[in-house]
Protein backbone atom coordinates (compact mmCIF):
# COMPACT_ATOMS: atom_id res chain seq x y z
CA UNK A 1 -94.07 11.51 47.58
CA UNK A 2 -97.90 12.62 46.68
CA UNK A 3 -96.66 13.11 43.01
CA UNK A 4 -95.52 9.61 43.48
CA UNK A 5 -98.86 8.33 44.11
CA UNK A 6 -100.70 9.99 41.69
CA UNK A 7 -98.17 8.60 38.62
CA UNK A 8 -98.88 5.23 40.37
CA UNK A 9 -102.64 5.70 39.92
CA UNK A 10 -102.79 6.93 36.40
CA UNK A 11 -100.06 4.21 34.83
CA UNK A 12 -102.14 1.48 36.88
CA UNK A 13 -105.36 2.89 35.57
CA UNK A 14 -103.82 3.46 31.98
CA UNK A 15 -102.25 0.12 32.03
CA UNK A 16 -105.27 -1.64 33.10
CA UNK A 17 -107.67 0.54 30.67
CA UNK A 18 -105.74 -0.43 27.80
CA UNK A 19 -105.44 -3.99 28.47
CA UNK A 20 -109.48 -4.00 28.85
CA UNK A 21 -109.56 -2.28 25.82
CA UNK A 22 -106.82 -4.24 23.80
CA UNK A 23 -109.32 -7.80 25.24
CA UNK A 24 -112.12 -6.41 23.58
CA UNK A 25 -110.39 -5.32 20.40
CA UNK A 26 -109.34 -8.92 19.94
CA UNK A 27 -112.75 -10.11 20.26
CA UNK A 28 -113.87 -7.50 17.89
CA UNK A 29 -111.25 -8.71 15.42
CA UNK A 30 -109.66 -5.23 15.34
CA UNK A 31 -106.36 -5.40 13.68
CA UNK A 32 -104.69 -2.52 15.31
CA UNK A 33 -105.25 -3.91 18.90
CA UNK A 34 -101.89 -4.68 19.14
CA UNK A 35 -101.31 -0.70 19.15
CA UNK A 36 -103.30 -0.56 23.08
CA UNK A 37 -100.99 -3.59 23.99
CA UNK A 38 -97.51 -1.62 23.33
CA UNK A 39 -98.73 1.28 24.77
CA UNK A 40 -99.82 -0.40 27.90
CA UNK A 41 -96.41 -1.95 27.85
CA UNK A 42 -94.58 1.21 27.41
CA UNK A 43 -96.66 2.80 30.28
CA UNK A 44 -95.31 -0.29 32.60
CA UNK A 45 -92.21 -0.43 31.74
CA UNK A 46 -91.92 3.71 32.01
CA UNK A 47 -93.31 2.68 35.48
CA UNK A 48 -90.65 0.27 35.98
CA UNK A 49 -87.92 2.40 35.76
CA UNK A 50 -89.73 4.97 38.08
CA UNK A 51 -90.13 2.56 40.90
CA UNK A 52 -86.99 1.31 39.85
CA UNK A 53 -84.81 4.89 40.59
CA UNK A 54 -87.38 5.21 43.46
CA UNK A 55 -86.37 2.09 45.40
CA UNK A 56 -82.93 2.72 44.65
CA UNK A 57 -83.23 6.25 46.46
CA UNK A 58 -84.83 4.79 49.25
CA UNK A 59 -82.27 2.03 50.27
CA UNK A 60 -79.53 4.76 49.76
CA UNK A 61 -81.65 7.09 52.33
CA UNK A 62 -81.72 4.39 54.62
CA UNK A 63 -78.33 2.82 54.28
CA UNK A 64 -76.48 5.98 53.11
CA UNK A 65 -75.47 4.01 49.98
CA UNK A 66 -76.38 1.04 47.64
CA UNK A 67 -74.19 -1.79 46.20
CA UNK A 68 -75.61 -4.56 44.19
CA UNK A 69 -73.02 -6.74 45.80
CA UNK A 70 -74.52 -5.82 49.46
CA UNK A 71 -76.41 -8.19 50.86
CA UNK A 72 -77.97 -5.64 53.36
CA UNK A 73 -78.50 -3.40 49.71
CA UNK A 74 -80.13 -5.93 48.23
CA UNK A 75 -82.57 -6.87 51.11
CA UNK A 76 -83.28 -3.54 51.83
CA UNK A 77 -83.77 -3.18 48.25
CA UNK A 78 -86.38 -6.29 47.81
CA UNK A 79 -88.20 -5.55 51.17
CA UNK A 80 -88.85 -2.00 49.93
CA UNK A 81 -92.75 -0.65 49.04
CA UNK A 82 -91.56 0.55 45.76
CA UNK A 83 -90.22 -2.83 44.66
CA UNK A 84 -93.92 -5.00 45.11
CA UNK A 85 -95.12 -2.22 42.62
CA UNK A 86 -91.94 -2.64 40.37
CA UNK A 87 -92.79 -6.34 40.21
CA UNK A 88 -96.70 -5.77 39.56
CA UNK A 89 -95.42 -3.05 36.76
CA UNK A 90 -92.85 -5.60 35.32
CA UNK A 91 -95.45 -9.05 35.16
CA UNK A 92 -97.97 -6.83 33.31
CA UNK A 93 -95.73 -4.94 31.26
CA UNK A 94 -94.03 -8.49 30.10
CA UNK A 95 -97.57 -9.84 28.88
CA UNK A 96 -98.77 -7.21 26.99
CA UNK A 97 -95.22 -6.78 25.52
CA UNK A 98 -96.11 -10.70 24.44
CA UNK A 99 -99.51 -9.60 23.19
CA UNK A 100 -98.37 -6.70 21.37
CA UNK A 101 -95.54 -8.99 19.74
CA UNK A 102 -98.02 -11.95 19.25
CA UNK A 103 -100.89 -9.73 17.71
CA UNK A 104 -99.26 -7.33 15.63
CA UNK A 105 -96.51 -5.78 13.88
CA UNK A 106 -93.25 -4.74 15.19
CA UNK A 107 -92.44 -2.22 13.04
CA UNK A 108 -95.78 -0.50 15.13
CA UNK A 109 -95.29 -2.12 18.62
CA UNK A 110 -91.48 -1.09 18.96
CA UNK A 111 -91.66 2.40 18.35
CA UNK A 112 -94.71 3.31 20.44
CA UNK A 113 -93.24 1.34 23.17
CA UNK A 114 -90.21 2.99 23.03
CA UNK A 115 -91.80 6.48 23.04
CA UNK A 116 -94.52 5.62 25.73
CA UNK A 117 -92.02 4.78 27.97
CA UNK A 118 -89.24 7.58 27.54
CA UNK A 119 -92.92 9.78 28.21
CA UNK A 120 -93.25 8.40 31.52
CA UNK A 121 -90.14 8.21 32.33
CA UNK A 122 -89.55 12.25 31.08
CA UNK A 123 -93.01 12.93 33.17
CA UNK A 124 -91.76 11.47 36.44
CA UNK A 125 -88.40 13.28 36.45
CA UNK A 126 -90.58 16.25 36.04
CA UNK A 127 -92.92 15.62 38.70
CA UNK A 128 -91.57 13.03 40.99
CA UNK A 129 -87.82 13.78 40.79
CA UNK A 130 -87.91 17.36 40.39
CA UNK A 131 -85.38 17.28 37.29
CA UNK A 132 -85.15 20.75 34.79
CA UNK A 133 -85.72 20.05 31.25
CA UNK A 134 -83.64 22.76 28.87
CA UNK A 135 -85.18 23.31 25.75
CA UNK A 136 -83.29 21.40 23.78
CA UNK A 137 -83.92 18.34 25.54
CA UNK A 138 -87.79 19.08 24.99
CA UNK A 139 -87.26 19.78 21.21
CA UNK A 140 -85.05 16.22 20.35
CA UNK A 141 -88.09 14.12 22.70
CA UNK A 142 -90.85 16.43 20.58
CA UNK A 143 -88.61 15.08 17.23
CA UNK A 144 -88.46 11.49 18.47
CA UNK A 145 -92.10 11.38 18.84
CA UNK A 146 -93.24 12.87 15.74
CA UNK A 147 -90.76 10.25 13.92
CA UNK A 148 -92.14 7.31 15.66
CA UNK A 149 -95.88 8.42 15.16
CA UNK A 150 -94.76 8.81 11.22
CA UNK A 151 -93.46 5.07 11.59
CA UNK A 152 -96.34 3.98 12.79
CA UNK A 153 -98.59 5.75 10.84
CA UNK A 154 -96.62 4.60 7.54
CA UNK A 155 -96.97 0.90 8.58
CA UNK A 156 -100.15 1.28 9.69
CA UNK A 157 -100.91 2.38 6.26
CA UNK A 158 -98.79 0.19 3.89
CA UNK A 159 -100.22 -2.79 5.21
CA UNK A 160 -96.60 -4.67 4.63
CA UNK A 161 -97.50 -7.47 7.21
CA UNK A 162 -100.66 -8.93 5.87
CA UNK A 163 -99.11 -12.21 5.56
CA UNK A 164 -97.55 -12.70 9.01
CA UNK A 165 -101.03 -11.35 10.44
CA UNK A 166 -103.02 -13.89 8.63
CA UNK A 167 -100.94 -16.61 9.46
CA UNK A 168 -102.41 -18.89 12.12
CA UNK A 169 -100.17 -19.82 15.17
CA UNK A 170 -101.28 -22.88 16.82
């Protein structure tokens, strides 16, 4: 449970840090804010499913099993610690998923989402759940990332969405 709390502190601190960050980018007129927003989404939503597998392992503790159909599940489920930070992980990871959108490029936000979270999520199996990672499994998450980071990189570079990002949305 202590590796619990720690992966709580550093996604809330990342999340938050990179929300701070991604405020002043905008004001700055940075164009690749939007790349602080998806990761700060991917770190929630990594978080999300965490809490999510957490909560779930607590009701079944308690009741010796979980049903979604339960009504006794599904209050055990919602009265739960793990569930308040599930929601606080879910309301901040669904606004800078809307700012990353908004501000940016999807062919940049997507990807790095997508990676930041399957990093958390790998990360707490390690640490929180205790789950053994062959080396294969490492090698095809090490190839996912370095393909995403070449996405991004590419569009980052090509420049392909000039027109949607200079487009004013009223």
């Amino acid at each position: 449970m202590a590796a619990l709390k720690w992966t709580t502190l550093f996604a809330m601190a990342s999340a938050l840090g990179l929300l701070v960050l991604g405020s002043r980018s905008i004001q700055s007129k940075n164009l690749n804010y939007e790349i602080l927003f998806a990761l700060c989404a991917g770190i929630c939503f990594g978080s999300v499913e965490t809490y999510l597998k957490t909560t779930t392992n607590l009701v079944v503790s308690e009741l010796g099993s979980f049903s979604v159909t339960s009504l006794d599940s599904v209050v055990a489920f919602i009265t739960a610690w793990p569930f308040l930070v599930l929601s606080l992980f879910s309301v901040v990871g669904f606004v800078s998923l809307q700012l990353a959108f908004s501000r940016g490029q999807v062919s940049v936000t997507v990807p790095l989402i997508a990676v930041t979270q399957r990093m958390i999520n790998m990360i707490s199996g390690y640490f929180v759940f205790g789950e053994a990672f062959p080396l294969v499994k490492i090698i095809g998450f090490l190839t996912i990332i370095v393909g995403a980071m070449i996405m991004i990189v590419s569009s980052l570079k090509s420049g392909g969405s000039e027109a949607v990002l200079s487009r004013k949305f009223s």
